[in-house]
C-alpha atoms as a PDB file:
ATOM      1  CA  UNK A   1      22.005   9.756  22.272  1.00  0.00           C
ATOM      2  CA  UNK A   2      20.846  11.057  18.838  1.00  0.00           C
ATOM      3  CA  UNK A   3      23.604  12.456  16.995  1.00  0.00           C
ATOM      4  CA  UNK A   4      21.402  14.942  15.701  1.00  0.00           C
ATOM      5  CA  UNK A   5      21.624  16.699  18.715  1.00  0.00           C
ATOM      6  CA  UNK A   6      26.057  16.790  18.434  1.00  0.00           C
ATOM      7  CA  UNK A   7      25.687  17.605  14.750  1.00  0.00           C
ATOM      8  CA  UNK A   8      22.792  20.753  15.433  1.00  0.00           C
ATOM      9  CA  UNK A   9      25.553  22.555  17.917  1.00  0.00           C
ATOM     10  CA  UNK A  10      28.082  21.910  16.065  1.00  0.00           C
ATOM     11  CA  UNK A  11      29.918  24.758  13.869  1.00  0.00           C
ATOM     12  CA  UNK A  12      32.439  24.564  11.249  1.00  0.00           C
ATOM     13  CA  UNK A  13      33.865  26.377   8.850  1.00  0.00           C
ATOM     14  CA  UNK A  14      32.682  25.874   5.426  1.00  0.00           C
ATOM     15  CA  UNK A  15      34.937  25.639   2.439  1.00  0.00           C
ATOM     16  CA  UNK A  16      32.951  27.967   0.323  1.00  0.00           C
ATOM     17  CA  UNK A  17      33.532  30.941   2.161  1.00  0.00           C
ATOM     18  CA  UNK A  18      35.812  30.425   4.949  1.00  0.00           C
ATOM     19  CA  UNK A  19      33.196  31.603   7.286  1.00  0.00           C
ATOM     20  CA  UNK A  20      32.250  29.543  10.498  1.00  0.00           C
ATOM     21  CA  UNK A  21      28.699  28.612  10.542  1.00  0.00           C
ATOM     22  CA  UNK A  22      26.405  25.987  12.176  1.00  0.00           C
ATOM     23  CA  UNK A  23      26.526  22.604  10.157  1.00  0.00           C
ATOM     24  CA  UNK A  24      22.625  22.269   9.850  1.00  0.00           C
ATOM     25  CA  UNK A  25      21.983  25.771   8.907  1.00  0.00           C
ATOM     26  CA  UNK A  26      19.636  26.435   6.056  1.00  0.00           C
ATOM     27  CA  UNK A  27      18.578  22.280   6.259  1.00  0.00           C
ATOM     28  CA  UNK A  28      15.453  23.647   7.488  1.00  0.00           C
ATOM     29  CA  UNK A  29      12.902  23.247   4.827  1.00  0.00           C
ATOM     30  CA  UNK A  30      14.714  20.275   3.526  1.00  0.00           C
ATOM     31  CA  UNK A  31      12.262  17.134   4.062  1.00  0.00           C
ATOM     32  CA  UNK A  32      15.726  15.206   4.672  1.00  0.00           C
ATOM     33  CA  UNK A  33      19.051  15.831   5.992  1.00  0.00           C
ATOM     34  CA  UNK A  34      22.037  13.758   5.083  1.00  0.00           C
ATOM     35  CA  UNK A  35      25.168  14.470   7.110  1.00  0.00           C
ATOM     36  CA  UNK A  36      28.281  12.605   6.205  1.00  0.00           C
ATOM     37  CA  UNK A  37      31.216  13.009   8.484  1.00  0.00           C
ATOM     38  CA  UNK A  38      34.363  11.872   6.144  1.00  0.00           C
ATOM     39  CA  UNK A  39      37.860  10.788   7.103  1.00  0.00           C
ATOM     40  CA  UNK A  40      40.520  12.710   5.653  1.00  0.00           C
ATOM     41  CA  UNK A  41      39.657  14.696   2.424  1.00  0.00           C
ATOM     42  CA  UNK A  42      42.931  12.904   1.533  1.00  0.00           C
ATOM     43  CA  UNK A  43      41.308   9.689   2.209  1.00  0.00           C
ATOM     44  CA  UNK A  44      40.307   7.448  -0.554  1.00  0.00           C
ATOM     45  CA  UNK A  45      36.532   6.422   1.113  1.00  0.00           C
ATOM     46  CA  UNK A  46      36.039  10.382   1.350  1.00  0.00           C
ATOM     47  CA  UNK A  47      36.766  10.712  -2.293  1.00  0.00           C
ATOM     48  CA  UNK A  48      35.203   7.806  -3.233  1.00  0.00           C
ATOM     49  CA  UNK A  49      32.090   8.753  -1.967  1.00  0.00           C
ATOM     50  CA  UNK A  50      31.493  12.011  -3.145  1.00  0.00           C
ATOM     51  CA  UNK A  51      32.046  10.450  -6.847  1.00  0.00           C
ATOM     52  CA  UNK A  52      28.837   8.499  -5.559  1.00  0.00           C
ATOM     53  CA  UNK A  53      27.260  11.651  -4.303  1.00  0.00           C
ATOM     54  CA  UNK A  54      27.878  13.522  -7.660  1.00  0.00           C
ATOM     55  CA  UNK A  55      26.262  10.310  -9.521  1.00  0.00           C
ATOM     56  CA  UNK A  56      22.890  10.703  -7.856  1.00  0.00           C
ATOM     57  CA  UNK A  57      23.254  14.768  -7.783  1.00  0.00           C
ATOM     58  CA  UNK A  58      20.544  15.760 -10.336  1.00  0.00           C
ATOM     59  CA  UNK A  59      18.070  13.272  -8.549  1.00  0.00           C
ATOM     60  CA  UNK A  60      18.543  14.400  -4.877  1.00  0.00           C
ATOM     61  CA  UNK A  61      17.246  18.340  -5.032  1.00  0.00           C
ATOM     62  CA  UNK A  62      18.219  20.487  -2.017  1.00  0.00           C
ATOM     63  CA  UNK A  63      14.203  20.912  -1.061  1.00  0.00           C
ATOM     64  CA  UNK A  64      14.106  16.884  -0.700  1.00  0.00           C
ATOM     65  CA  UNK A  65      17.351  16.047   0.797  1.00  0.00           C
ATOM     66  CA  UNK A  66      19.693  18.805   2.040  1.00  0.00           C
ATOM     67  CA  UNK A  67      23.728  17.667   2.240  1.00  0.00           C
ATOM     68  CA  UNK A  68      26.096  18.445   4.772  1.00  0.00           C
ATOM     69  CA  UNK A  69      29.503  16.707   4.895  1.00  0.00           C
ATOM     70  CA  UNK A  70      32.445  17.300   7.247  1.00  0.00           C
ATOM     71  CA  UNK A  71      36.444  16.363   6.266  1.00  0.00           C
ATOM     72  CA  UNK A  72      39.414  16.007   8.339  1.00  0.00           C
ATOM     73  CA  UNK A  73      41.581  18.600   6.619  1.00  0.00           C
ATOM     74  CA  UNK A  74      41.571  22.442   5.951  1.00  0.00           C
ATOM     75  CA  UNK A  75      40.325  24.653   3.893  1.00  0.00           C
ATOM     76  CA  UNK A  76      42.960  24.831   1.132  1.00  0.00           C
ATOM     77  CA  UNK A  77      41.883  21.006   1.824  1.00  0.00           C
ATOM     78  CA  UNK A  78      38.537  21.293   1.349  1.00  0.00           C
ATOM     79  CA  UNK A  79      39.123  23.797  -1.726  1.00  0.00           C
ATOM     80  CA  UNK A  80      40.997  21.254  -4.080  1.00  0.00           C
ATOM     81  CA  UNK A  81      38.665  18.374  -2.678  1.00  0.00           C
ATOM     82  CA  UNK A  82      35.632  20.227  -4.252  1.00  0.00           C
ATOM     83  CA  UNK A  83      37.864  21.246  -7.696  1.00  0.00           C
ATOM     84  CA  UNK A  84      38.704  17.754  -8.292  1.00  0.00           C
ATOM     85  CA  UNK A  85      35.238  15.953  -7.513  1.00  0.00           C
ATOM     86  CA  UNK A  86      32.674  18.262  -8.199  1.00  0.00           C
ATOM     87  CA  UNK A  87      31.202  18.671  -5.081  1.00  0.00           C
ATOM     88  CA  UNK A  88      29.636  21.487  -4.163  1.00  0.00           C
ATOM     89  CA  UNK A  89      31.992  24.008  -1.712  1.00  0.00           C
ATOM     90  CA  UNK A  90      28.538  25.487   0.330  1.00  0.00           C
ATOM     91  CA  UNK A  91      27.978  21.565   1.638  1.00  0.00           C
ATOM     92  CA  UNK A  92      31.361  21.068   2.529  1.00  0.00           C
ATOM     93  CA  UNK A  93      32.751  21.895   6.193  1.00  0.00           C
ATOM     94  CA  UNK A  94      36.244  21.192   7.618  1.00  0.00           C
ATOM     95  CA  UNK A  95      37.864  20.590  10.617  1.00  0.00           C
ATOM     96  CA  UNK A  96      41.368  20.036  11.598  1.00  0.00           C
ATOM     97  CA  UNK A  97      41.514  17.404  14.377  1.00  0.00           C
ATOM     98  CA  UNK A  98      38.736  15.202  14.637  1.00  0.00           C
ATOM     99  CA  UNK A  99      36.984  16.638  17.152  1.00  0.00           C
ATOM    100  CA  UNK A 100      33.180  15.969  15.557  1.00  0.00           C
ATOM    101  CA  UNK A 101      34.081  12.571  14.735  1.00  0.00           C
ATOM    102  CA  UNK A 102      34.972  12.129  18.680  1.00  0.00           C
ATOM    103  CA  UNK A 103      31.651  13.333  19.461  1.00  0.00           C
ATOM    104  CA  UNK A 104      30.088  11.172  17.777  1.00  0.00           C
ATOM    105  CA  UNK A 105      32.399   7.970  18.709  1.00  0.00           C
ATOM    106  CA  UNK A 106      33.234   7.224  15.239  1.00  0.00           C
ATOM    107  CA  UNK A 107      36.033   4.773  14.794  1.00  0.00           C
ATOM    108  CA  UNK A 108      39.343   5.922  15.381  1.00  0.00           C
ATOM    109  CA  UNK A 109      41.197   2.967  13.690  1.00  0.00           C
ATOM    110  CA  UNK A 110      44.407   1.164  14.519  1.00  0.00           C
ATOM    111  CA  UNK A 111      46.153   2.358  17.286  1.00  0.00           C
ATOM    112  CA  UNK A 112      49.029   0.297  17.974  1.00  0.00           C
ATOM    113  CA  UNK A 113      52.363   2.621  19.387  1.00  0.00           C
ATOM    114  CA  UNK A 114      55.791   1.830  19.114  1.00  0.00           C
ATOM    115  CA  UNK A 115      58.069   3.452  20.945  1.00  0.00           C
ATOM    116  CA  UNK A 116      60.370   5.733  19.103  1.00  0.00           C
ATOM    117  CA  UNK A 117      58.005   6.724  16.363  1.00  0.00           C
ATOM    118  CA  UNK A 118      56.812  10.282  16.331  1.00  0.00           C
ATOM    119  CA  UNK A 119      52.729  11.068  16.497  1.00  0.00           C
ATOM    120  CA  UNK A 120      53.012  11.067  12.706  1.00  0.00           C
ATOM    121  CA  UNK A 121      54.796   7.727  11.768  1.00  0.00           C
ATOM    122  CA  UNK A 122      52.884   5.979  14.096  1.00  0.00           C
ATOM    123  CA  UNK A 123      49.769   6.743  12.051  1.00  0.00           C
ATOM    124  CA  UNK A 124      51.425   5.349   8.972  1.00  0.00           C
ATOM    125  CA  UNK A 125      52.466   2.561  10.430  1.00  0.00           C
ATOM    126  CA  UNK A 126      48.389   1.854  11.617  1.00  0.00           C
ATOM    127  CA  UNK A 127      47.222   2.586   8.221  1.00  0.00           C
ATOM    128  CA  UNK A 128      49.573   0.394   6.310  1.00  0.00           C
ATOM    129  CA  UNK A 129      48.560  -2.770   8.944  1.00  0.00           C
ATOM    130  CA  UNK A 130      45.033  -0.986   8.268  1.00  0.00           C
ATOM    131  CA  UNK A 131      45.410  -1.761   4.329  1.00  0.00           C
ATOM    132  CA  UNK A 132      46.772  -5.058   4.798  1.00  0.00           C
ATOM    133  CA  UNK A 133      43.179  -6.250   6.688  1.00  0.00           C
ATOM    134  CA  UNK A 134      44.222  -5.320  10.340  1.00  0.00           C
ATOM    135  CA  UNK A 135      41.803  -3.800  12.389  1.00  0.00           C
ATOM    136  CA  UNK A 136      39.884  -2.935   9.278  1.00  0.00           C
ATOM    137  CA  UNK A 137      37.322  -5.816   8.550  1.00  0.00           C
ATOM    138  CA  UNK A 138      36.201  -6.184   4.833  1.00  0.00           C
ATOM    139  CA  UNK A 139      38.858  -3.878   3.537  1.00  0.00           C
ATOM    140  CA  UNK A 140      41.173  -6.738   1.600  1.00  0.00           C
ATOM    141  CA  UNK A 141      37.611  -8.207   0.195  1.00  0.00           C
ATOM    142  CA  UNK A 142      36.437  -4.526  -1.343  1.00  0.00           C
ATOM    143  CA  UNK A 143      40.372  -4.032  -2.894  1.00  0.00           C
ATOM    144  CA  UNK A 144      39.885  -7.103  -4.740  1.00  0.00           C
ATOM    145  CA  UNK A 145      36.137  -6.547  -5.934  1.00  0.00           C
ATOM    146  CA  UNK A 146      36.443  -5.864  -9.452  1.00  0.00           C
ATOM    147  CA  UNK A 147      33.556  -7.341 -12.005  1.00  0.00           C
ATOM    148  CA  UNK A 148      30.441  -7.719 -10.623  1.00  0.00           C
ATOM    149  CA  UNK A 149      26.881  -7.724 -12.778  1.00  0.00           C
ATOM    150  CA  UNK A 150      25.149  -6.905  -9.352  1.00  0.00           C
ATOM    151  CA  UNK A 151      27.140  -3.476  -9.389  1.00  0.00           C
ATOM    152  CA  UNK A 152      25.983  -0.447 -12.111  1.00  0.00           C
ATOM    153  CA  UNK A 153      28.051   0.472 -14.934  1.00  0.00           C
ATOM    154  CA  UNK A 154      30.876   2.671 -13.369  1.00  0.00           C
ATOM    155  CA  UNK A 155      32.423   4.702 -16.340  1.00  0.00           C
ATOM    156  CA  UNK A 156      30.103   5.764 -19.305  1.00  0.00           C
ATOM    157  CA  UNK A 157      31.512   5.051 -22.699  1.00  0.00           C
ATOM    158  CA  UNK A 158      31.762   8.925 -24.080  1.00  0.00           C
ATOM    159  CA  UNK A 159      33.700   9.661 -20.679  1.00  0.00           C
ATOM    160  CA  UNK A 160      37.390  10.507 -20.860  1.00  0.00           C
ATOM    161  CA  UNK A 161      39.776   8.915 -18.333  1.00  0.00           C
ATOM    162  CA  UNK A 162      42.436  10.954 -17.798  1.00  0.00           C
ATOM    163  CA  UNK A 163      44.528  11.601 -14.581  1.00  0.00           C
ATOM    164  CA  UNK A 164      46.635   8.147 -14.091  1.00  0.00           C
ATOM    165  CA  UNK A 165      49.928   6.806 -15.259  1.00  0.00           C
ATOM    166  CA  UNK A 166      47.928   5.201 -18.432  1.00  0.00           C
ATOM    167  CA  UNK A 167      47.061   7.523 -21.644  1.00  0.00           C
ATOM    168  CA  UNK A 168      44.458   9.196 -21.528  1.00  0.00           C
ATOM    169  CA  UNK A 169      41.137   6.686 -23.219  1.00  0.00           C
ATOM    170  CA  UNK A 170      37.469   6.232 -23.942  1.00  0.00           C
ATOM    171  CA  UNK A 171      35.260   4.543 -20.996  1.00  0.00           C
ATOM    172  CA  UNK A 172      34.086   2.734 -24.704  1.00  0.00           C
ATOM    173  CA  UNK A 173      37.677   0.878 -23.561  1.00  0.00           C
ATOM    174  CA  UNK A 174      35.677  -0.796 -21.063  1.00  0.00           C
ATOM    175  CA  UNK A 175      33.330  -2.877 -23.519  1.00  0.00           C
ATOM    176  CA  UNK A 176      35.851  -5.223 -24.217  1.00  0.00           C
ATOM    177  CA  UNK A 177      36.021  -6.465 -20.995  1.00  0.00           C
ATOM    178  CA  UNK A 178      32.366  -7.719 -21.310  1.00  0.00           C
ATOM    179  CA  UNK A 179      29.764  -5.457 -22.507  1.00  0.00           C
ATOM    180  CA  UNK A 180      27.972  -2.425 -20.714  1.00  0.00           C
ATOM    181  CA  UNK A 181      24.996  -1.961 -18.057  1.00  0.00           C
ATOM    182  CA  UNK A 182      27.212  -3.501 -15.378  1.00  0.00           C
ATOM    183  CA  UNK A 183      30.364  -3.086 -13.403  1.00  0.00           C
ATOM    184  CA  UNK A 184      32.962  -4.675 -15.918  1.00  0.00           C
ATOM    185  CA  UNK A 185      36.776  -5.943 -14.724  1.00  0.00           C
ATOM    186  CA  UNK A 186      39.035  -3.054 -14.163  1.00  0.00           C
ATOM    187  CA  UNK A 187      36.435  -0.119 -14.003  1.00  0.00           C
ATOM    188  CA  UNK A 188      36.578   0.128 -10.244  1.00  0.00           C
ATOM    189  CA  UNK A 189      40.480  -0.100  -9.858  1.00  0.00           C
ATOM    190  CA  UNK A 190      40.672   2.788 -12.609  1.00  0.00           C
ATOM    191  CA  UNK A 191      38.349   4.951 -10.567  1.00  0.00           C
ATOM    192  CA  UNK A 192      40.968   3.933  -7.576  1.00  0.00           C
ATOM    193  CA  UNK A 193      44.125   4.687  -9.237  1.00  0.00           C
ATOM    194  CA  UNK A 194      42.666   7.924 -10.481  1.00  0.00           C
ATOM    195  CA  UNK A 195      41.875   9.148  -7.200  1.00  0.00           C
ATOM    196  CA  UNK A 196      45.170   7.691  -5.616  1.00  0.00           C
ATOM    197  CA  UNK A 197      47.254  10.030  -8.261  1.00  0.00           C
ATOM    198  CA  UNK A 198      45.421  13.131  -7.309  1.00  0.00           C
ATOM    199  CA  UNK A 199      46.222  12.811  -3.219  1.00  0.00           C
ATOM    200  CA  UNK A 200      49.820  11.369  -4.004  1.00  0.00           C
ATOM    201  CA  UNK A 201      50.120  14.270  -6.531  1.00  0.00           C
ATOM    202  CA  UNK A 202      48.900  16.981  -4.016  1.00  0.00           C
ATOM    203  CA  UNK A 203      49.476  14.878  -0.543  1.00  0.00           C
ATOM    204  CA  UNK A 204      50.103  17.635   1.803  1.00  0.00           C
ATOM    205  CA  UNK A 205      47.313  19.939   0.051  1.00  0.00           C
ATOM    206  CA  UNK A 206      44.769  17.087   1.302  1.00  0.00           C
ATOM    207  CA  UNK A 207      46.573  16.220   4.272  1.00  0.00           C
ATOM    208  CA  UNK A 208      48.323  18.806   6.353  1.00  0.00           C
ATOM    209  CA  UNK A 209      48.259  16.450   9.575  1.00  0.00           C
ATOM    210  CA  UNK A 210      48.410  13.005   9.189  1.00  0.00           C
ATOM    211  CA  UNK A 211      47.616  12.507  12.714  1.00  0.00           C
ATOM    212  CA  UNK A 212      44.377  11.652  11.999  1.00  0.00           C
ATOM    213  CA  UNK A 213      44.987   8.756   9.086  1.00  0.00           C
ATOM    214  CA  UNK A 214      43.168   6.110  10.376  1.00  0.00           C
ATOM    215  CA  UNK A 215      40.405   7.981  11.461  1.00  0.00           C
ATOM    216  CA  UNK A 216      37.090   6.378  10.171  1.00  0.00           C
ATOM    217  CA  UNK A 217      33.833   8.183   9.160  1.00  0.00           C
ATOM    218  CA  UNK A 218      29.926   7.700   9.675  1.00  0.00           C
ATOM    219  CA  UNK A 219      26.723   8.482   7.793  1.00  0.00           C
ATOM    220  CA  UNK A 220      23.660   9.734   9.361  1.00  0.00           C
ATOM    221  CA  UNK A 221      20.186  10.414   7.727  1.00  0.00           C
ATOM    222  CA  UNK A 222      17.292  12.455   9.153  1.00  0.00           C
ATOM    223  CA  UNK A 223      13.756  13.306   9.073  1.00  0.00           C
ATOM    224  CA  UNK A 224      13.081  17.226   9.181  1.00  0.00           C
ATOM    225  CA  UNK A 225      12.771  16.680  13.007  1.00  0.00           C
ATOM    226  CA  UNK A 226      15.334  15.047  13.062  1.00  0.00           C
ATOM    227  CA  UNK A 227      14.650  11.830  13.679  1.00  0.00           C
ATOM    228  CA  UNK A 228      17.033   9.088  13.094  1.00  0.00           C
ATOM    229  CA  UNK A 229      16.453   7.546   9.794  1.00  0.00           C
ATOM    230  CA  UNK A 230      19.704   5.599   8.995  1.00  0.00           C
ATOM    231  CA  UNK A 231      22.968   5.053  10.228  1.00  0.00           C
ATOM    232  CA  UNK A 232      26.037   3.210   8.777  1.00  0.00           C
ATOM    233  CA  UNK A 233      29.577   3.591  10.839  1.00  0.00           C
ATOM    234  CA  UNK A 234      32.771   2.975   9.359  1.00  0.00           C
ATOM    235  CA  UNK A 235      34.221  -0.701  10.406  1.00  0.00           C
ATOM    236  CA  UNK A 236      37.678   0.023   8.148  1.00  0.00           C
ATOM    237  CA  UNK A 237      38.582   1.340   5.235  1.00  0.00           C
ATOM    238  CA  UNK A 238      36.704   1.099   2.259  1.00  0.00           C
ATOM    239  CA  UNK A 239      34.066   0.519   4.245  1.00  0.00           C
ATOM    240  CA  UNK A 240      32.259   3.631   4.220  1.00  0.00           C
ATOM    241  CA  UNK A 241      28.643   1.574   2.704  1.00  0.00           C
ATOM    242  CA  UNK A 242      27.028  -1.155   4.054  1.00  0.00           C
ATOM    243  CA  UNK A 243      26.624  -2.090   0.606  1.00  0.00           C
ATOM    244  CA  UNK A 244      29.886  -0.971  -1.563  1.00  0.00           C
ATOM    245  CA  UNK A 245      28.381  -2.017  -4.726  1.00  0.00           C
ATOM    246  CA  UNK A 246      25.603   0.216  -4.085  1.00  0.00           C
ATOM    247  CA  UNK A 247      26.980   2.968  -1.505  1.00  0.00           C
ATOM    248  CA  UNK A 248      24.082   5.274  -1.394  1.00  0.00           C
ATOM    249  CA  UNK A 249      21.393   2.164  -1.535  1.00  0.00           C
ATOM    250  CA  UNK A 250      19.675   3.551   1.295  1.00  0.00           C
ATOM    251  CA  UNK A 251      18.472   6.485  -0.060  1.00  0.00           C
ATOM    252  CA  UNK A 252      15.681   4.786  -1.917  1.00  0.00           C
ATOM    253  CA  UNK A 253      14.217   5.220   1.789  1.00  0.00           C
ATOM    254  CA  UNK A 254      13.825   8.115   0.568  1.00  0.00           C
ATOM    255  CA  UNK A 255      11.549   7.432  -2.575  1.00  0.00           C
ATOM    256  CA  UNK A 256       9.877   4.951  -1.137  1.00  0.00           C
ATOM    257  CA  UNK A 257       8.537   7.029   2.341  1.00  0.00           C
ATOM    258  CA  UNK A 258       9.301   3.888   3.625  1.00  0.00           C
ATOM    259  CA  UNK A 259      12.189   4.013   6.369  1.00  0.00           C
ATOM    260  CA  UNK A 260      13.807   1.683   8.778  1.00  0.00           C
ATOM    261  CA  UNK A 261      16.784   1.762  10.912  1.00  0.00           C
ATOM    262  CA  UNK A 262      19.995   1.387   9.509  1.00  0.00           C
ATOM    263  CA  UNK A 263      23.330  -0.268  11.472  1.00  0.00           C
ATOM    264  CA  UNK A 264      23.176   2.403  14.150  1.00  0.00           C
END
């Protein structure tokens, strides 16, 4: 089945307002639409990727590709999700339990059960094996990825990196570690740490059940009829790109008018 035809009945409500509305309304005259169903808001990939999103912003207008995401969370959720990255509140929809990602038979994750553990430890326990490579293919490789000259500059050197345990420094720091115009050693784990503070910092804002921890996401682009264009489906975590040095890679597609299937 075409997801396009779970994600066009589907209704959520939408951070910006609070209001329940249809997840595809107003994609209309959009000759794209890019729907990314996220983990947890809490969840490092979900963050992670709307830093990616926010990158490419100024060269994705709504009129060529219109954005709809959907987070495991709440609104409060969804509210200091959009505060800390940047992202836009009106493309932003929430649900509580998973339900969407069900639909569209997204990977759950790890799901051993011990007996004894409540609903919510159990989850913990799956995300920690989860972390540590289990059930989660490629995760351990994309932890240690650090300098790569295949992967763009991460951190521009008038940029301010604030928000982790270190003092507060120039992205100019990074030049020492070899130059600029790729990604250089330790620019990627910064990003990390930074975004690991903020959920640690406000951990129940971004995660009010933690039922859903090892619930994995998906990415879905369409024509305006929408047809199919590309697909990529979670595996682990971290894994939210087929390409993590280049997570939104296929979206030269785009420019090109040139499109073929993705990993659907």
């Amino acid at each position: 089945m075409n997801p396009y035809n779970i994600l066009n009945q589907t209704e959520l409500q939408c951070v910006s307002d609070g209001m329940t509305r249809p997840l595809l309304e107003n994609c209309e005259t959009a000759s794209h639409i890019l729907i990314l169903v996220w983990p947890q808001l809490g969840d490092f990939d979900s963050l992670e990727y709307a830093w990616w999103l926010q990158r490419k912003a100024k060269k994705l207008p709504p009129e060529k590709l219109a954005i709809r995401t959907v987070g495991i969370g709440s609104r409060t959720s969804g509210t200091r999700f959009c505060q800390y990255t940047g992202f836009p509140p009106e493309n932003l929809f929430v649900e509580p339990n998973a339900e969407l990602h069900h639909q569209l038979k997204l990977y759950s994750g790890l799901n051993l059960s011990l007996p004894g553990l409540s609903v919510s430890h159990q989850a913990w326990l799956n995300l920690m094996l989860m972390c540590a490579g289990f059930g989660s293919p490629g995760t351990l490789r994309e932890v240690f990825r650090g300098y790569s000259r295949q992967a763009p500059q991460l951190i521009d050197d008038d940029e301010m990196i604030q928000g982790t345990p270190l003092p507060a420094f120039k992205g100019s720091f990074f030049r020492l570690a070899g130059g600029n115009g790729f990604q250089r050693p330790f620019e990627l784990a910064t990003l990390r740490l930074r975004n690991m503070v903020e959920v640690l910092s406000n951990w129940h804002t971004y995660v009010p059940n933690s039922a859903y921890l090892t619930q994995r996401g998906g990415t879905f682009l369409f024509d305006s009829k929408g047809q199919l264009l590309y697909s990529h489906r979670d595996p682990g975590i971290l894994g939210f790109a087929a390409n993590m040095s280049q997570p939104l890679s296929f979206l030269s597609f785009i420019e090109a008018n040139s499109f073929t299937m993705g990993d659907a």
